[in-house]
Structures are given as structure tokens and as C-alpha cells.
Protein backbone atom coordinates (compact mmCIF):
# COMPACT_ATOMS: atom_id res chain seq x y z
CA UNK A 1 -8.84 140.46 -109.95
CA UNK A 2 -11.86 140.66 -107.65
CA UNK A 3 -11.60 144.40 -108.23
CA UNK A 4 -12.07 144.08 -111.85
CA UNK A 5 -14.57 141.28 -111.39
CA UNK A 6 -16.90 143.68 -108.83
CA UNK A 7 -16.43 146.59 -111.36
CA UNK A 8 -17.88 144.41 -114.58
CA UNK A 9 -20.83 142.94 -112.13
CA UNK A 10 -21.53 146.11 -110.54
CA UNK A 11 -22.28 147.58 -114.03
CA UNK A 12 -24.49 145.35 -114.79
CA UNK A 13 -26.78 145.61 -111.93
CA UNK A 14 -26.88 149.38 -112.71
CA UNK A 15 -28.05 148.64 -116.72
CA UNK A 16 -30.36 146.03 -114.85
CA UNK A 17 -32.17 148.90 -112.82
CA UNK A 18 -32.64 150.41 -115.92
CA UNK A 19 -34.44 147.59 -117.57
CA UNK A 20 -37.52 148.80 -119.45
CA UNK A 21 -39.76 146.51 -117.71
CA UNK A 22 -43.21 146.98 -119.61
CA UNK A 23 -41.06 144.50 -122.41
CA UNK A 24 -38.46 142.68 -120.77
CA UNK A 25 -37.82 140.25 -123.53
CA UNK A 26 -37.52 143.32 -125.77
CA UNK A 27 -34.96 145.01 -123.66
CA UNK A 28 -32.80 141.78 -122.94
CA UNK A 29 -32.43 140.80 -126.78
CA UNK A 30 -31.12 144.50 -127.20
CA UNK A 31 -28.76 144.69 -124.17
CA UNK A 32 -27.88 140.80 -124.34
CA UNK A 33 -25.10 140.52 -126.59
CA UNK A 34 -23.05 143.46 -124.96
CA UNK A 35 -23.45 142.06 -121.90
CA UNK A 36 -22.43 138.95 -123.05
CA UNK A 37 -19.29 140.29 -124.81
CA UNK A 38 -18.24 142.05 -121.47
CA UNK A 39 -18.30 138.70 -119.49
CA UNK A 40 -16.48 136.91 -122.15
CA UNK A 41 -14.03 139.52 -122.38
CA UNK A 42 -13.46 140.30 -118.88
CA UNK A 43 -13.52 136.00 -117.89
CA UNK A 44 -10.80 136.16 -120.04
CA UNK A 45 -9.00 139.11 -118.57
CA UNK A 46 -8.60 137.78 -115.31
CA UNK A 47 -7.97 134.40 -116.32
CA UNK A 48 -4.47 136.46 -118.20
CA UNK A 49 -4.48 137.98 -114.57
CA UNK A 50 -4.48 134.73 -112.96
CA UNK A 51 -1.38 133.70 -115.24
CA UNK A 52 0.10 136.27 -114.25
CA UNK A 53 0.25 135.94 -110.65
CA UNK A 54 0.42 131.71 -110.39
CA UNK A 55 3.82 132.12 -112.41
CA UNK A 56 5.14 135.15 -109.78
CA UNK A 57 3.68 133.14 -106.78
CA UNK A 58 5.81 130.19 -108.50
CA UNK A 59 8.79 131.72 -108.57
CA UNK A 60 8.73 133.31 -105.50
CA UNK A 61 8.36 129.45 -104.16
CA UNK A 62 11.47 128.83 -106.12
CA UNK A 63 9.28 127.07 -109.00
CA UNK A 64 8.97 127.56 -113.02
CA UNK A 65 5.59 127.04 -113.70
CA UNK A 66 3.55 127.61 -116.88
CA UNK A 67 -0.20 127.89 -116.02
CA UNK A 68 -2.90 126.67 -118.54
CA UNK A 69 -4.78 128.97 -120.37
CA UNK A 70 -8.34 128.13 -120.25
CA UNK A 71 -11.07 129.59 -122.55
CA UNK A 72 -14.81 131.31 -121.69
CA UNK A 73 -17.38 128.32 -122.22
CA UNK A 74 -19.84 130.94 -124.00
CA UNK A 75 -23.10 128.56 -123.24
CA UNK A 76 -22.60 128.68 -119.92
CA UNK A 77 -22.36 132.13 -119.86
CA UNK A 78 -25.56 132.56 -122.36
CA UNK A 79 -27.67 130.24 -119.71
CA UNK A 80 -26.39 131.87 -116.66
CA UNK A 81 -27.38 135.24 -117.98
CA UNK A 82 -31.03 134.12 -119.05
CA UNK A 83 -31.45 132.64 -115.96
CA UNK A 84 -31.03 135.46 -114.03
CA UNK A 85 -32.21 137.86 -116.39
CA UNK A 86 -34.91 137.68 -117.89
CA UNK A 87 -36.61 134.65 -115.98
CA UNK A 88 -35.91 136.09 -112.70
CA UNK A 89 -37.56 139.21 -113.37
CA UNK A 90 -40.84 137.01 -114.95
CA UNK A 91 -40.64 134.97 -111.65
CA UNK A 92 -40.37 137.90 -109.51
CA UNK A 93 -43.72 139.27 -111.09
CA UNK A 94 -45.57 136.03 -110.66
CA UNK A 95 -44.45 135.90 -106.95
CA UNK A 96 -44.98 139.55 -106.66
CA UNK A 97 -46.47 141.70 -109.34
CA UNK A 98 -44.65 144.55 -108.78
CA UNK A 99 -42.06 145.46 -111.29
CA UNK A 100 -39.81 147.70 -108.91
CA UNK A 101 -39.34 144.97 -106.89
CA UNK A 102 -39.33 142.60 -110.36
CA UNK A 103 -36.53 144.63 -111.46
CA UNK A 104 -34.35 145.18 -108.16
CA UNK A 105 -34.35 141.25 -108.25
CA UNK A 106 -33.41 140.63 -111.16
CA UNK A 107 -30.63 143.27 -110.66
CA UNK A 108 -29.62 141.39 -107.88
CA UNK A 109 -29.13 138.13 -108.87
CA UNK A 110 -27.40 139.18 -112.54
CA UNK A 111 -24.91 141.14 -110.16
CA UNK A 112 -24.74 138.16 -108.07
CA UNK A 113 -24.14 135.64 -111.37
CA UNK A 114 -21.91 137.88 -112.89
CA UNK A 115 -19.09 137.57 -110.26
CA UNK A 116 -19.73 133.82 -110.22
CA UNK A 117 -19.25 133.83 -114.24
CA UNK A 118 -16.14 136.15 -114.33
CA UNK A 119 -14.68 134.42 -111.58
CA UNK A 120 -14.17 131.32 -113.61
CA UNK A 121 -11.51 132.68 -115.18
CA UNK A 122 -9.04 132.56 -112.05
CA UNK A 123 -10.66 129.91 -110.78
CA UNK A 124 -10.45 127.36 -114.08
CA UNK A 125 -6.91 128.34 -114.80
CA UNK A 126 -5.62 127.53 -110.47
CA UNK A 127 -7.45 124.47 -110.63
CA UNK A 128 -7.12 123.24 -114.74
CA UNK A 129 -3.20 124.28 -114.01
CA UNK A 130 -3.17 121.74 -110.69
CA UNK A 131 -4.65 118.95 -112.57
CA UNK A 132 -2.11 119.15 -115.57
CA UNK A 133 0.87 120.88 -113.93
CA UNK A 134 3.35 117.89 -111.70
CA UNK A 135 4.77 120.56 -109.90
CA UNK A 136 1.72 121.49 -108.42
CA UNK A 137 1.31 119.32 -105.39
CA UNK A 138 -1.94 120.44 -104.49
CA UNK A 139 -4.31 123.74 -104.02
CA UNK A 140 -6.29 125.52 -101.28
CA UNK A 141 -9.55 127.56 -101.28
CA UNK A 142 -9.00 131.26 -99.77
CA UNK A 143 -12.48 133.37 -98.70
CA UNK A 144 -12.34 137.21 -99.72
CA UNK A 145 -13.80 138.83 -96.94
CA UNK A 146 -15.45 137.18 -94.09
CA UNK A 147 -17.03 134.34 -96.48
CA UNK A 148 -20.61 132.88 -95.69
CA UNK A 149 -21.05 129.48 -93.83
CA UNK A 150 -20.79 127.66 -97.48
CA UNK A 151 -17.56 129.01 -98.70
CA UNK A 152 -16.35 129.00 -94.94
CA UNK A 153 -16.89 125.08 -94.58
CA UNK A 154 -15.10 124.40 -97.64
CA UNK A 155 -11.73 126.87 -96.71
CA UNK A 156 -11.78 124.55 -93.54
CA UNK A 157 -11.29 121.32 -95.49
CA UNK A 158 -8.01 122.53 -96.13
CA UNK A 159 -4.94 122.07 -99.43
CA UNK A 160 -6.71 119.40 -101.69
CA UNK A 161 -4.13 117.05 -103.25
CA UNK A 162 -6.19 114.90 -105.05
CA UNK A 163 -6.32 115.46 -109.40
CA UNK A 164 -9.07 113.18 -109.30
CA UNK A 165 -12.14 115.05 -108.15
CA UNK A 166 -10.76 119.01 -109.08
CA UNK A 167 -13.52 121.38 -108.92
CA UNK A 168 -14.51 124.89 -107.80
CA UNK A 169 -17.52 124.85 -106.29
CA UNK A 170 -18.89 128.41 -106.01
CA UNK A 171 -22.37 129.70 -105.82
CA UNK A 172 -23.48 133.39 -107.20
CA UNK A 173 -21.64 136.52 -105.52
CA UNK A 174 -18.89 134.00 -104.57
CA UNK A 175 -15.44 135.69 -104.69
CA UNK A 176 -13.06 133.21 -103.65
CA UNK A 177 -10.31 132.50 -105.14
CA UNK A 178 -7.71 128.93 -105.20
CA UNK A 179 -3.95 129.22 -104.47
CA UNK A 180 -1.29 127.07 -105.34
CA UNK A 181 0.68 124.41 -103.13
CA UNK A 182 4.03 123.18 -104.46
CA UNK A 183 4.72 121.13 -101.21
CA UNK A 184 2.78 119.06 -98.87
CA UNK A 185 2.91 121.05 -95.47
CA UNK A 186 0.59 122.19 -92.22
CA UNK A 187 -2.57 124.10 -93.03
CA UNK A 188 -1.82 127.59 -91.62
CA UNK A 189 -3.74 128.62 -88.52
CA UNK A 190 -7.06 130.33 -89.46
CA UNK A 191 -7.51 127.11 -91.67
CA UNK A 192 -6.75 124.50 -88.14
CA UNK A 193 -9.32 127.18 -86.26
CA UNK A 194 -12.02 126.77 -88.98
CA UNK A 195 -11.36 123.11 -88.51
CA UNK A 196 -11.84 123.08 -84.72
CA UNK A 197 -14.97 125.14 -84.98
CA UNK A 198 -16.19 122.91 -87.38
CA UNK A 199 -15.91 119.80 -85.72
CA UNK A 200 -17.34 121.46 -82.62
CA UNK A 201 -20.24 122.43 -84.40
CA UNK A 202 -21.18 119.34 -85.88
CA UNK A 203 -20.12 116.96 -83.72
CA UNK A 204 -22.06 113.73 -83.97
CA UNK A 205 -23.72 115.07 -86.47
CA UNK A 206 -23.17 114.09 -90.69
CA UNK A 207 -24.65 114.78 -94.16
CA UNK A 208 -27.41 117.73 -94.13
CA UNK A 209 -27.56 117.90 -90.28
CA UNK A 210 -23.86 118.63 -90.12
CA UNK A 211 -24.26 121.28 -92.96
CA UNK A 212 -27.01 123.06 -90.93
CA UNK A 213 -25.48 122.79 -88.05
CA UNK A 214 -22.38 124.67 -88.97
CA UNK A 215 -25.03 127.64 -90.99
CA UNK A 216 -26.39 128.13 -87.33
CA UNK A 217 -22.75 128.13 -85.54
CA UNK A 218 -21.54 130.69 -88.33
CA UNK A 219 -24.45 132.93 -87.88
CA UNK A 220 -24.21 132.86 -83.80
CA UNK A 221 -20.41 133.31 -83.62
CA UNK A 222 -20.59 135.54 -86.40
CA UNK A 223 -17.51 133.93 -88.23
């Protein structure tokens, strides 16, 4: 999945760097709608993906489990692409007037919004199939890579039980991904060491503080 979702986003920072940047409105109501189709097409190719794999990682925990499909919300995806299209390169001349740099920004940050977007997909259908699925006792957040301080704090907290208050919270170039839990049990060990470092870090420390805290401790210990 986060193969697929790197290949789609890494595409579209290349037809970004080719923007024609003496008409940027021009060029993005040209290029817009394929773009567009590709996210819808590809959110919904991993969310299959994600089916996929949440009923094998069922079975494999003895469990028959049918995950909920969940479809692209096309706004979101029209407003997320704006954003960081078009506007980004318009801010990025106004803070800079230099449309290189205008354009390797805005190349950026659609690369960076794209993941985010098709990453949904998985995302939506782990937690959408924990909120509506019994046999789902809970779910857990898992970092690709080394994860930044963000994504890093929120691994820490651990399997989340609770139907109540489901969401993914993700920011651009996120590629985490949710997993399962069909039992209540221990949270495995580089979960309990996240933990420890985080109470370390903050300790006496809450809200804001705590947050910034634990951005400096991630940066020094290079976590």
C-alpha cells in the first residue's frame, strides 16, 4: 500500500515541477481533473488493498471478519488539492517572488497532501471497520519508518478501544497506517519504550508544554 501510495504522490510532484508558472490557474484547470481522477482512483485501490489484508490478518488471528468498504469523499479531495496547488504556489510568490522556488513548493506540499489523501483509503476502512465490526476489540497506530515526533507521540498512546472518539489523525506526508486488535492484551515493547520516553520527557509538564517537550526529546535522541 504505501508503495502504491508513494508512486501516485511522487508523480505528482514531478507534473508539479512542470507547472507552467507564468499562468498557474491556467495550467491547474487543465491538469486538475486527471489529477483528481488518479487520487480517487488510487484512494480507492488501497482501500480494496486494505480489505484485503484486515480479512488475512483476521484469519490468521483465528477471526472471520468482513471489513467495510468506505468510499473517496471527492470534496475533500478537490479542497486538499487547491490548497496545495494552486494557492501554495500564489503564497509562495507573495512570500518570495521567485517562481522556481514558487513551484518547488508547491511541488512539495501536493506530494506531501497526496499521501495524506490516498492514505485515507487504508486508514478509513481499519478504523470505519473497528467502529462497526464487534469482533474488533480495538486498533493501534503503526509509524512507517522512523515517524516524526507527531506520529511518534500518538504510536506511544498505544491499542485504542474506545468506538466513541475513532479517528486518524494524520498530517501531510504521513504514512502510517492502523492495525487491528481482536483481543485486549500488552502493548508490545517498542510501544512500552515510546511510553517510557515519553513520560520522561514531559514529566511535570501537560497540554502544549508537554507536546514541545517531547519535539525537542525526539530531535536530541534522534528517535
Amino acid at each position: 500500500m504505501l508503495r502504491l501510495a508513494r508512486l501516485i504522490a511522487d508523480r505528482l510532484r514531478v507534473t508539479a515541477m512542470r507547472a507552467d508558472a507564468s499562468n498557474i490557474d491556467s495550467w491547474w484547470e487543465r491538469i486538475s481533473p486527471a489529477v483528481r481522477r488518479e487520487i480517487l482512483l488510487g484512494q480507492s485501490a488501497l482501500s480494496a488493498l486494505a480489505r484485503t489484508y484486515l480479512r488475512a490478518h483476521a484469519a490468521a488471528e483465528g477471526v472471520r471478519l468482513e471489513p467495510v468498504a468506505v468510499e473517496p469523499n471527492a470534496q475533500q479531495i478537490d479542497t486538499s488539492l487547491f490548497v496545495t496547488g494552486p494557492i501554495a504556489f500564489k503564497e509562495a510568490m507573495t512570500a518570495h517572488a521567485d517562481e522556481a522556488a514558487a513551484v518547488r513548493a508547491m511541488a512539495t506540499q501536493l506530494e506531501g497532501s497526496a499521501t495524506r489523501l490516498l492514505m485515507e483509503g487504508p486508514r478509513q476502512t481499519t478504523t470505519r471497520t473497528f467502529q462497526e465490526r464487534r469482533v474488533v476489540e480495538g486498533w493501534r497506530r503503526v509509524a512507517a519508518g522512523r515517524g516524526c515526533a507527531f506520529c511518534l507521540m500518538l504510536v506511544g498512546r498505544g491499542a485504542i478501544y474506545s468506538r466513541t472518539s475513532v479517528h486518524f489523525r494524520s498530517h501531510d506526508h504521513c504514512r502510517c497506517t492502523g492495525v487491528l486488535v481482536y483481543r485486549r492484551e500488552s502493548e508490545p515493547p517498542h510501544v512500552r519504550r515510546l511510553q517510557e520516553q515519553w513520560r520522561e520527557a514531559t514529566a511535570g509538564l501537560t497540554g502544549a508544554d508537554a507536546i514541545n517537550a517531547w519535539r525537542r526529546y525526539v530531535d536530541e535522541h534522534g528517535l
